[in-house]
N, C-alpha and C. Protein backbone atom coordinates (compact mmCIF):
# COMPACT_ATOMS: atom_id res chain seq x y z
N UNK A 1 -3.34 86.97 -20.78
CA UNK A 1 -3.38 86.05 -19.67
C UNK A 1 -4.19 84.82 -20.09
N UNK A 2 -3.54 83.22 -19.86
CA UNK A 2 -4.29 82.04 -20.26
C UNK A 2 -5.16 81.81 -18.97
N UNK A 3 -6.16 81.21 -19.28
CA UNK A 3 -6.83 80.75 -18.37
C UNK A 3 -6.27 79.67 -17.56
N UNK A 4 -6.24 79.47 -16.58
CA UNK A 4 -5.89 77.87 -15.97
C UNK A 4 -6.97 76.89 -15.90
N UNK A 5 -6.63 75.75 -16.79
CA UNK A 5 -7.48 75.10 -17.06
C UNK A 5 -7.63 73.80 -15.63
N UNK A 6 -6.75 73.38 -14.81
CA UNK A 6 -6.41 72.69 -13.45
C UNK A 6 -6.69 73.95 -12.38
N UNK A 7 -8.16 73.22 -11.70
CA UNK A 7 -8.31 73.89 -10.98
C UNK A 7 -7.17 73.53 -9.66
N UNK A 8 -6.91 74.93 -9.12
CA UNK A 8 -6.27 74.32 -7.68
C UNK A 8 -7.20 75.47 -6.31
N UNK A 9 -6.97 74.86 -5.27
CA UNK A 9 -7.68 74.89 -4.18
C UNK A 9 -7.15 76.10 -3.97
N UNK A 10 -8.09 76.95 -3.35
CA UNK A 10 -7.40 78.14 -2.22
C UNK A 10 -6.58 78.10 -1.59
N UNK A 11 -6.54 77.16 -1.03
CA UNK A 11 -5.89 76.29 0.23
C UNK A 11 -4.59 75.73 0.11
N UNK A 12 -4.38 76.19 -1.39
CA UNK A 12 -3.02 75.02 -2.06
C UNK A 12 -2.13 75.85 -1.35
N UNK A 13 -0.97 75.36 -0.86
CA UNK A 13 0.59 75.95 -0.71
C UNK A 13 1.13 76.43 -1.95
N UNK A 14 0.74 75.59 -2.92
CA UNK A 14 1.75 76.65 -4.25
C UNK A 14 0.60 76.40 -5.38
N UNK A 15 1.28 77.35 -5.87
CA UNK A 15 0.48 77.89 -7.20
C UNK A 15 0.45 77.00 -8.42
N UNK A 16 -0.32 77.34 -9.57
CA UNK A 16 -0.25 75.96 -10.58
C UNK A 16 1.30 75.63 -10.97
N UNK A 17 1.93 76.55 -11.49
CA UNK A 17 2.97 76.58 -11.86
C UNK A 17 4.05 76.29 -10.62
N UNK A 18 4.01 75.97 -9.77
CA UNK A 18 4.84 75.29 -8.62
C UNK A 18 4.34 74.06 -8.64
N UNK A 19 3.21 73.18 -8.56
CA UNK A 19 2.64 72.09 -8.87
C UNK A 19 3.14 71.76 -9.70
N UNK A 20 3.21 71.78 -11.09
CA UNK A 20 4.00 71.76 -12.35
C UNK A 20 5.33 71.07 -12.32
N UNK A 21 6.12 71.92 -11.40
CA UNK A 21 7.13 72.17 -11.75
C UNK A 21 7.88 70.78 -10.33
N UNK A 22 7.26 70.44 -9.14
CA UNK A 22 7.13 69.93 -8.22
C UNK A 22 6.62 68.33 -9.30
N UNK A 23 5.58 68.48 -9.90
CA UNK A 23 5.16 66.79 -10.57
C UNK A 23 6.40 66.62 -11.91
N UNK A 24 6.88 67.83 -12.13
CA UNK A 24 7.65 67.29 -13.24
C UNK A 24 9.61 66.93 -12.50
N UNK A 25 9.42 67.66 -11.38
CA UNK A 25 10.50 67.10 -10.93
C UNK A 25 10.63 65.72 -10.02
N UNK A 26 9.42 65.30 -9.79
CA UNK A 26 9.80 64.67 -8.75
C UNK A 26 9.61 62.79 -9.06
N UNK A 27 10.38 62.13 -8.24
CA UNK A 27 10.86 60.81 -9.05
C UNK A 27 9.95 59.63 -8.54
N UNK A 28 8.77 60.31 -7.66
CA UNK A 28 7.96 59.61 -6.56
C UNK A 28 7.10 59.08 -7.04
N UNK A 29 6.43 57.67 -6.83
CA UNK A 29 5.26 57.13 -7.81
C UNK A 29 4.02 57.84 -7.18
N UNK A 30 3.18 58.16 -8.03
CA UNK A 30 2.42 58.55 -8.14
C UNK A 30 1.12 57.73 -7.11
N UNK A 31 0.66 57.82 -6.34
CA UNK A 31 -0.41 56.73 -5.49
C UNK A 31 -2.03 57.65 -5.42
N UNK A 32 -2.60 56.12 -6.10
CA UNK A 32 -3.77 56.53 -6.96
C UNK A 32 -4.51 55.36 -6.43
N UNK A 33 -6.13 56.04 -6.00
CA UNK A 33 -7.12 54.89 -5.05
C UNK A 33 -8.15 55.01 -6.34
N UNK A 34 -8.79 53.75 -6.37
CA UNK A 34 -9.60 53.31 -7.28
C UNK A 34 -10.92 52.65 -6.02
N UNK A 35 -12.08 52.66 -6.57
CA UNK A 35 -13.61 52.54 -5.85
C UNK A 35 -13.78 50.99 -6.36
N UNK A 36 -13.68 49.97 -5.81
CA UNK A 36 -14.54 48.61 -5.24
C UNK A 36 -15.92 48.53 -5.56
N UNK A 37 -16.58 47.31 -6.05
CA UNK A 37 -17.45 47.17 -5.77
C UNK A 37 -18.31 47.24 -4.75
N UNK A 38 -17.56 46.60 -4.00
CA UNK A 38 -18.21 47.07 -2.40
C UNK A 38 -17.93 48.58 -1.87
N UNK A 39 -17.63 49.73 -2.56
CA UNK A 39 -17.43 50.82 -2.30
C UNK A 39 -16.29 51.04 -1.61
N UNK A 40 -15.15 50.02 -1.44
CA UNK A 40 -14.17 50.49 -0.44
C UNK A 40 -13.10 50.98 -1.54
N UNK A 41 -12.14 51.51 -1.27
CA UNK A 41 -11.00 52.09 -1.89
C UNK A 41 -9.87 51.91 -1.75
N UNK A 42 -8.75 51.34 -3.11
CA UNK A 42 -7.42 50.93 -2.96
C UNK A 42 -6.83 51.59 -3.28
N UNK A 43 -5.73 51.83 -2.54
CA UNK A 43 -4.48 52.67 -3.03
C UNK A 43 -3.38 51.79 -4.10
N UNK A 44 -2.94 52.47 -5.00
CA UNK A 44 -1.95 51.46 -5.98
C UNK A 44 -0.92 52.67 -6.18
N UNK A 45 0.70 51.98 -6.14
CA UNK A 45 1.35 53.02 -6.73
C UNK A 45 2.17 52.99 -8.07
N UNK A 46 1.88 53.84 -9.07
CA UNK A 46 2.32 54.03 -10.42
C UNK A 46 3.13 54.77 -10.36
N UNK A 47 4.23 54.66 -11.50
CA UNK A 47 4.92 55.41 -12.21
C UNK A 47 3.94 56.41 -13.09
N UNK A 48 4.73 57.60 -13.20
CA UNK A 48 3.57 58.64 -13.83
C UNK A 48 4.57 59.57 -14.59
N UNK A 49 3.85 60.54 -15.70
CA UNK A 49 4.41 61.64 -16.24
C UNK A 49 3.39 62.89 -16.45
N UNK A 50 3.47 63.47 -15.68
CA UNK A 50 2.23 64.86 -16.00
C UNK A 50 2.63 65.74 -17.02
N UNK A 51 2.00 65.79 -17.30
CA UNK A 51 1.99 67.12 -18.81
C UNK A 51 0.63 67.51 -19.32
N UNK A 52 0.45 68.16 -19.70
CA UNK A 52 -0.53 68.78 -21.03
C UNK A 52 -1.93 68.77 -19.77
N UNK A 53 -1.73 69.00 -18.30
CA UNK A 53 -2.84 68.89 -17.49
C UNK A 53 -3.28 67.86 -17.08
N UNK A 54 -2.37 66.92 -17.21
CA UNK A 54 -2.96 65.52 -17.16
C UNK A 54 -1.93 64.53 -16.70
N UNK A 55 -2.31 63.31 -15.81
CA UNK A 55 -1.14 62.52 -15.23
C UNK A 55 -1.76 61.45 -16.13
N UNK A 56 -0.42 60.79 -16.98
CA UNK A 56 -0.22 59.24 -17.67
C UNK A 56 0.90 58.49 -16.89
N UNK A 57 0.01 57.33 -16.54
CA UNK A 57 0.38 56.00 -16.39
C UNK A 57 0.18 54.58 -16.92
N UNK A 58 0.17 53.69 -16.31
CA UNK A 58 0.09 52.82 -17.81
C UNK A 58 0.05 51.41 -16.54
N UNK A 59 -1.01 50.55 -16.92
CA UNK A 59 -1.39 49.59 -16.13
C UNK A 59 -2.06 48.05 -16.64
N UNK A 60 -1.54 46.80 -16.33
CA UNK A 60 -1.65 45.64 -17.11
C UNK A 60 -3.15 46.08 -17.33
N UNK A 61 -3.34 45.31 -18.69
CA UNK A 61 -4.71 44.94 -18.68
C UNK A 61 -5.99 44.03 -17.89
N UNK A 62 -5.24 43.19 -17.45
CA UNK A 62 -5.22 41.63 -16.10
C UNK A 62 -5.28 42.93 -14.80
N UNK A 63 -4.91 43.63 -14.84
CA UNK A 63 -5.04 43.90 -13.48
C UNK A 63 -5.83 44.56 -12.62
N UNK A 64 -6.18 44.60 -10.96
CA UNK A 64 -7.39 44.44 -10.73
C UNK A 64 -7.51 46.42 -10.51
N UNK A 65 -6.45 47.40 -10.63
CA UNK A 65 -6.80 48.72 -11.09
C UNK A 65 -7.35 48.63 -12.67
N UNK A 66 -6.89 48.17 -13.11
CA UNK A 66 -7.57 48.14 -14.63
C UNK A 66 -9.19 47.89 -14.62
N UNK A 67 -9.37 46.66 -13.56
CA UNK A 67 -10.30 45.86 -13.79
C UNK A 67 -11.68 47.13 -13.25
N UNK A 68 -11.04 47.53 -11.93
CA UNK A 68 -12.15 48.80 -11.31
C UNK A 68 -12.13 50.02 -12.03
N UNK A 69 -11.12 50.70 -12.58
CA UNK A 69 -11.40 51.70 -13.48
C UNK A 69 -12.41 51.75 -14.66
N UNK A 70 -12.38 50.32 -15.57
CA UNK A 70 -13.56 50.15 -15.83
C UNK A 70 -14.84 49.93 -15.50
N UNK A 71 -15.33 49.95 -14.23
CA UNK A 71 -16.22 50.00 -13.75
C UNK A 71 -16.68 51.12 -12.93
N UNK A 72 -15.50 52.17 -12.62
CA UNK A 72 -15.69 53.58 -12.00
C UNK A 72 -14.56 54.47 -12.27
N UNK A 73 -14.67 55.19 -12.97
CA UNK A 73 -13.71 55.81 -13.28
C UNK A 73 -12.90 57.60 -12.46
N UNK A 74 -13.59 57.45 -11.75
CA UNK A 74 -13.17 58.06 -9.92
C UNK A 74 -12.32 57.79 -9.62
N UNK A 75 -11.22 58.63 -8.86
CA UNK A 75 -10.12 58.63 -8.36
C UNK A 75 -10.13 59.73 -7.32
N UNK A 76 -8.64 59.16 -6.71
CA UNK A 76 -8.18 60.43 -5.96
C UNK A 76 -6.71 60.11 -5.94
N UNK A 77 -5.77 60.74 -5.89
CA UNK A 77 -4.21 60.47 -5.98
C UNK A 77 -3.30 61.56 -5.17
N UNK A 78 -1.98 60.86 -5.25
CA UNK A 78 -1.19 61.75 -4.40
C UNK A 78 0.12 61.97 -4.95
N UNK A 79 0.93 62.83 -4.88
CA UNK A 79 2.53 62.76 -4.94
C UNK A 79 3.23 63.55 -3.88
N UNK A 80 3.79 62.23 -2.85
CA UNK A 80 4.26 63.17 -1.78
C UNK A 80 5.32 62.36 -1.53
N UNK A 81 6.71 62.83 -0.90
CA UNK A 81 7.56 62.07 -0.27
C UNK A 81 7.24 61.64 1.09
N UNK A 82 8.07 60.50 1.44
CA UNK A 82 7.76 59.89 2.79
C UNK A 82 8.73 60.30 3.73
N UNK A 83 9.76 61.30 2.98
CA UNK A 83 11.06 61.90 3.86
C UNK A 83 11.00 63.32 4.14
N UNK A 84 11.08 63.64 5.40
CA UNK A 84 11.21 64.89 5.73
C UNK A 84 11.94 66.11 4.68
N UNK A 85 11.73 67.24 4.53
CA UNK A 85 10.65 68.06 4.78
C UNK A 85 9.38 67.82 3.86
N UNK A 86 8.57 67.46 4.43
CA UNK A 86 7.42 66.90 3.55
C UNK A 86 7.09 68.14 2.99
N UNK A 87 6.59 67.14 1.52
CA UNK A 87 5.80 68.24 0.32
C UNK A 87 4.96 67.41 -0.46
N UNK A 88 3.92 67.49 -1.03
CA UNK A 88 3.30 66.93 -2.17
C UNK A 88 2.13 67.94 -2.68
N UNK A 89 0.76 66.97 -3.44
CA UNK A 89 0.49 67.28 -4.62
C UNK A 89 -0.55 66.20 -4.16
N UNK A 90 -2.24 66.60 -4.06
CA UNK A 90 -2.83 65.46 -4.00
C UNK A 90 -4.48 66.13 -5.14
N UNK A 91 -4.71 65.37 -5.38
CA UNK A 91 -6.39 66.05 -5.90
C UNK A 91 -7.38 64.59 -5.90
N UNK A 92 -8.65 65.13 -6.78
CA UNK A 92 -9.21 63.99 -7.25
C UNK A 92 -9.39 64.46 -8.95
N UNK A 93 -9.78 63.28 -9.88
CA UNK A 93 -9.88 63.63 -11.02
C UNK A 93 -10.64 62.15 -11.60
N UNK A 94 -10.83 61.86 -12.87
CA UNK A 94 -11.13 60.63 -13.36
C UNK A 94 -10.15 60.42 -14.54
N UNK A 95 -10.09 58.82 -14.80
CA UNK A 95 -9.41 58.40 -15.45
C UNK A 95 -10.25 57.69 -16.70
N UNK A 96 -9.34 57.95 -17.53
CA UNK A 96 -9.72 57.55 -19.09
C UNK A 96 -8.89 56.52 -19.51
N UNK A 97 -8.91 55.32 -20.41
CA UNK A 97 -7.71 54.21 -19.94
C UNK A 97 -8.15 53.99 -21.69
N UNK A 98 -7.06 53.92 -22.46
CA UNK A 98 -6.53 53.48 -23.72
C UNK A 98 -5.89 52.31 -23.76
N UNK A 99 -6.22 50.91 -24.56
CA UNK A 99 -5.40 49.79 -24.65
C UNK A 99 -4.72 49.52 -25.44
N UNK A 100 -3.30 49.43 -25.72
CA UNK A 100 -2.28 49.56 -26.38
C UNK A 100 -1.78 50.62 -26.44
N UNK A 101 -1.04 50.36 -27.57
CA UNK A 101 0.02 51.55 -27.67
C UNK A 101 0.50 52.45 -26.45
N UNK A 102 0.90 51.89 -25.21
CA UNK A 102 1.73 51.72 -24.17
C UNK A 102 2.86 52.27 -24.03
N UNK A 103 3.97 51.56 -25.59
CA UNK A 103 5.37 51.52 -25.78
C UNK A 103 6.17 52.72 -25.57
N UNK A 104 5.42 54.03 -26.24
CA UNK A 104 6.10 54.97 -25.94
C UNK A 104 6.51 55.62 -24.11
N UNK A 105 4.39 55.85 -23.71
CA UNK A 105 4.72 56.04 -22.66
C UNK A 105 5.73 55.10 -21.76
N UNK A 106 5.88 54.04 -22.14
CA UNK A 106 6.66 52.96 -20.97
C UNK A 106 8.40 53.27 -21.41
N UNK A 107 8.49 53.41 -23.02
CA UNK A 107 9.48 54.62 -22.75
C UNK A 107 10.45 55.71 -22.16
N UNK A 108 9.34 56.34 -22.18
CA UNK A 108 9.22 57.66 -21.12
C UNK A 108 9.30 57.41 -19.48
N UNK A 109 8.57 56.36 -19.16
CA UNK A 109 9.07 56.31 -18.16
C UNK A 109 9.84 55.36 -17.30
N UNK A 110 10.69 54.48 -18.24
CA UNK A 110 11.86 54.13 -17.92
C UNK A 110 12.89 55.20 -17.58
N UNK A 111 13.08 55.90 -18.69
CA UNK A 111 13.52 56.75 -18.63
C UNK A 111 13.56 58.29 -17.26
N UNK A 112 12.43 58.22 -17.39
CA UNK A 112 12.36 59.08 -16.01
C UNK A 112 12.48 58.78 -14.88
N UNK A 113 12.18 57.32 -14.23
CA UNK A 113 12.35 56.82 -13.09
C UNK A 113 13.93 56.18 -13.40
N UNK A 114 14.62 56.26 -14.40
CA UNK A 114 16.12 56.20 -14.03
C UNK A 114 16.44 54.51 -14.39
N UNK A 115 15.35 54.07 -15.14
CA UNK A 115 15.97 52.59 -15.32
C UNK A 115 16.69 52.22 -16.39
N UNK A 116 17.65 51.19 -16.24
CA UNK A 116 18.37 50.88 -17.52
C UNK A 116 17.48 50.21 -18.11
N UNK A 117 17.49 50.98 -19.63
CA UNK A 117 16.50 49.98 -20.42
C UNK A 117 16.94 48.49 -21.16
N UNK A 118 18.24 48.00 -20.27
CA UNK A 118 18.96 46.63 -20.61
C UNK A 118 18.35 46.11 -19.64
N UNK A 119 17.63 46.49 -18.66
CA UNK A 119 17.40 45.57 -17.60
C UNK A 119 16.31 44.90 -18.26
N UNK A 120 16.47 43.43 -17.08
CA UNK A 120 15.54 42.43 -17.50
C UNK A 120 14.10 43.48 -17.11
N UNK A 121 13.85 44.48 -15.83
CA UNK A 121 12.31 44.83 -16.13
C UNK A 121 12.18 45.70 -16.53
N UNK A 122 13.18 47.06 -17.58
CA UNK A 122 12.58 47.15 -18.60
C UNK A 122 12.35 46.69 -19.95
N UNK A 123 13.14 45.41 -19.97
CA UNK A 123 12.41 44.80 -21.28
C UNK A 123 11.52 43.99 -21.31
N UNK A 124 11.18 43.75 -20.10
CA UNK A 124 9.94 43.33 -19.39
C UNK A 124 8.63 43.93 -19.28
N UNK A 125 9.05 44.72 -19.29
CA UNK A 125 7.83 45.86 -18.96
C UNK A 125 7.25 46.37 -20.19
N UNK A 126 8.57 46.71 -21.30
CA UNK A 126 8.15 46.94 -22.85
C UNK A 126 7.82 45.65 -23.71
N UNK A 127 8.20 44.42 -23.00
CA UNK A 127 7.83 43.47 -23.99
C UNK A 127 6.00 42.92 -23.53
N UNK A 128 5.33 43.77 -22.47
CA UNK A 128 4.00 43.74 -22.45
C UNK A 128 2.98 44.96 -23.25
N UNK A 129 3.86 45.66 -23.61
CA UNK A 129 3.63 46.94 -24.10
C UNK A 129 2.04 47.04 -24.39
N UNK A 130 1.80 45.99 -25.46
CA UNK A 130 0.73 45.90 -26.46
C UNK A 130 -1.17 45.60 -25.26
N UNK A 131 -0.44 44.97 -24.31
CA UNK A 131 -1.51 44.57 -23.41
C UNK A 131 -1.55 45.34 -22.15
N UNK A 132 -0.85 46.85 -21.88
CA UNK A 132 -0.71 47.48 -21.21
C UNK A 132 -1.95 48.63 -21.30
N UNK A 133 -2.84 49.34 -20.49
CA UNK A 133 -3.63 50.35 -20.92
C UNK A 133 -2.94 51.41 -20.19
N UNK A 134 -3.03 52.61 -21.16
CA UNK A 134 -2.74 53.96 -20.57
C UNK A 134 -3.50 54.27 -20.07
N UNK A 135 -3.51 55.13 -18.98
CA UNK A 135 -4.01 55.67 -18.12
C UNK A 135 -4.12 57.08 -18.44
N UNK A 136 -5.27 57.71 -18.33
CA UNK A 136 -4.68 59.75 -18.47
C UNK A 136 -5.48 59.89 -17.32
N UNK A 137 -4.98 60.32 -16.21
CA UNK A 137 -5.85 61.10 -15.60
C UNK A 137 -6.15 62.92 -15.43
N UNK A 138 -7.29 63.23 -15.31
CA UNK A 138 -7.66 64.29 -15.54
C UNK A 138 -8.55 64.94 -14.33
N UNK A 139 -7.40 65.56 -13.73
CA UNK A 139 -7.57 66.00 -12.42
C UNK A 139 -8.90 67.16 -12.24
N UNK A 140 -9.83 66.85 -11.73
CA UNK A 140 -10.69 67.73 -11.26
C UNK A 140 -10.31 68.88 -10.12
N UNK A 141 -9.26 68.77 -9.50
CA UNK A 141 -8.89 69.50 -8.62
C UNK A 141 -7.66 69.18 -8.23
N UNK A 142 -6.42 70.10 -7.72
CA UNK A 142 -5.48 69.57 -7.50
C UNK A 142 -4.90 70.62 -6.31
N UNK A 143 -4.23 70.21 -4.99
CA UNK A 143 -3.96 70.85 -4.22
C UNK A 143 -2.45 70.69 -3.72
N UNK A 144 -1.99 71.17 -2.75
CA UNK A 144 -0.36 71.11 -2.81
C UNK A 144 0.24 71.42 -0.97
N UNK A 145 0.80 71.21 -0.18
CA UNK A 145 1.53 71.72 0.85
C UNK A 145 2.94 71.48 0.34
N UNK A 146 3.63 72.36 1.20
CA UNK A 146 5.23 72.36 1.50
C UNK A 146 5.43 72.74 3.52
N UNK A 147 5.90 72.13 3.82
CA UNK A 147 6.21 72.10 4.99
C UNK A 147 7.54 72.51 5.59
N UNK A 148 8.38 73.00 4.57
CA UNK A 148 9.77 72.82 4.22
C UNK A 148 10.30 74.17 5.05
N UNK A 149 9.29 75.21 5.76
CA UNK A 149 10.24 76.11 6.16
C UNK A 149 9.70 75.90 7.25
N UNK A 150 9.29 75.30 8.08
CA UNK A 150 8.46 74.35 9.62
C UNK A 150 9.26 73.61 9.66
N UNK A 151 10.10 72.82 8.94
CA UNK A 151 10.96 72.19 9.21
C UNK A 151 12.33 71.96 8.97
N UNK A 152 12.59 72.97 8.87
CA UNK A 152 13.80 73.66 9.22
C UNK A 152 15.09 73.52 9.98
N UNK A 153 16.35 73.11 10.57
CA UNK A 153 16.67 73.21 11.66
C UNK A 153 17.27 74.32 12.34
């Protein structure tokens, strides 16, 4: 038996391996609050790919999540649909942010969110590649509902 290294809540609706399997299916951006100087908190929503225990995203360097992650690296995030029968995936964790080498992940997730990579924004998006920082976040806790047999008809 492996240890589980992602803690999840008592409280979760599903188990790690339903979490898993729920972040790797699902096509929903990822919405992730970052801490203010003035202590208040923004929500931003990313494209994401979870694996290896960890959610990667990838965010300009210019930009003002970039700009607060370096200065607090605290989070809290979500993956939930906005359409009935609601389900998601929320925790808190901190983020670690790498600059460059972007290209692949942005890659990856063209690819997963379903874009043609002829389009003008993904060659848009890969032709910033180099000034893009990855994101890993590394969930301190991660919890889950499904609502799906409550709502029912």
């Amino acid at each position: 038996m492996t240890e589980q290294s992602v803690v999840v809540k008592a409280s979760s609706q599903m188990s790690l391996a339903e979490i898993e399997d729920f972040l790797s299916n699902s096509k929903i951006p990822l919405r992730i609050s970052s801490v203010g100087s003035d202590g208040f908190p923004l929500v931003s929503s990313l494209w994401f790919l979870y694996q290896d225990d960890s959610f990667f995203c990838a965010t300009h360097k210019s930009s003002l999540l970039a700009k607060r992650f370096l200065l607090n690296s605290k989070c809290g995030f979500e993956v939930a649909a906005d359409s009935m029968p609601y389900s998601g995936v929320r925790g808190q964790g901190i983020v670690s942010m790498t600059l460059g080498n972007a290209q692949q992940l942005l890659e990856q997730l063209i690819q997963r969110y379903a874009i043609d990579p002829e389009t003008y924004l993904a060659k848009w998006l890969l032709s910033r590649s180099d000034d893009e920082y990855v994101l890993c976040i590394s969930p301190n806790w991660l919890t889950a509902w499904d609502f799906s047999s409550r709502m029912k008809k």
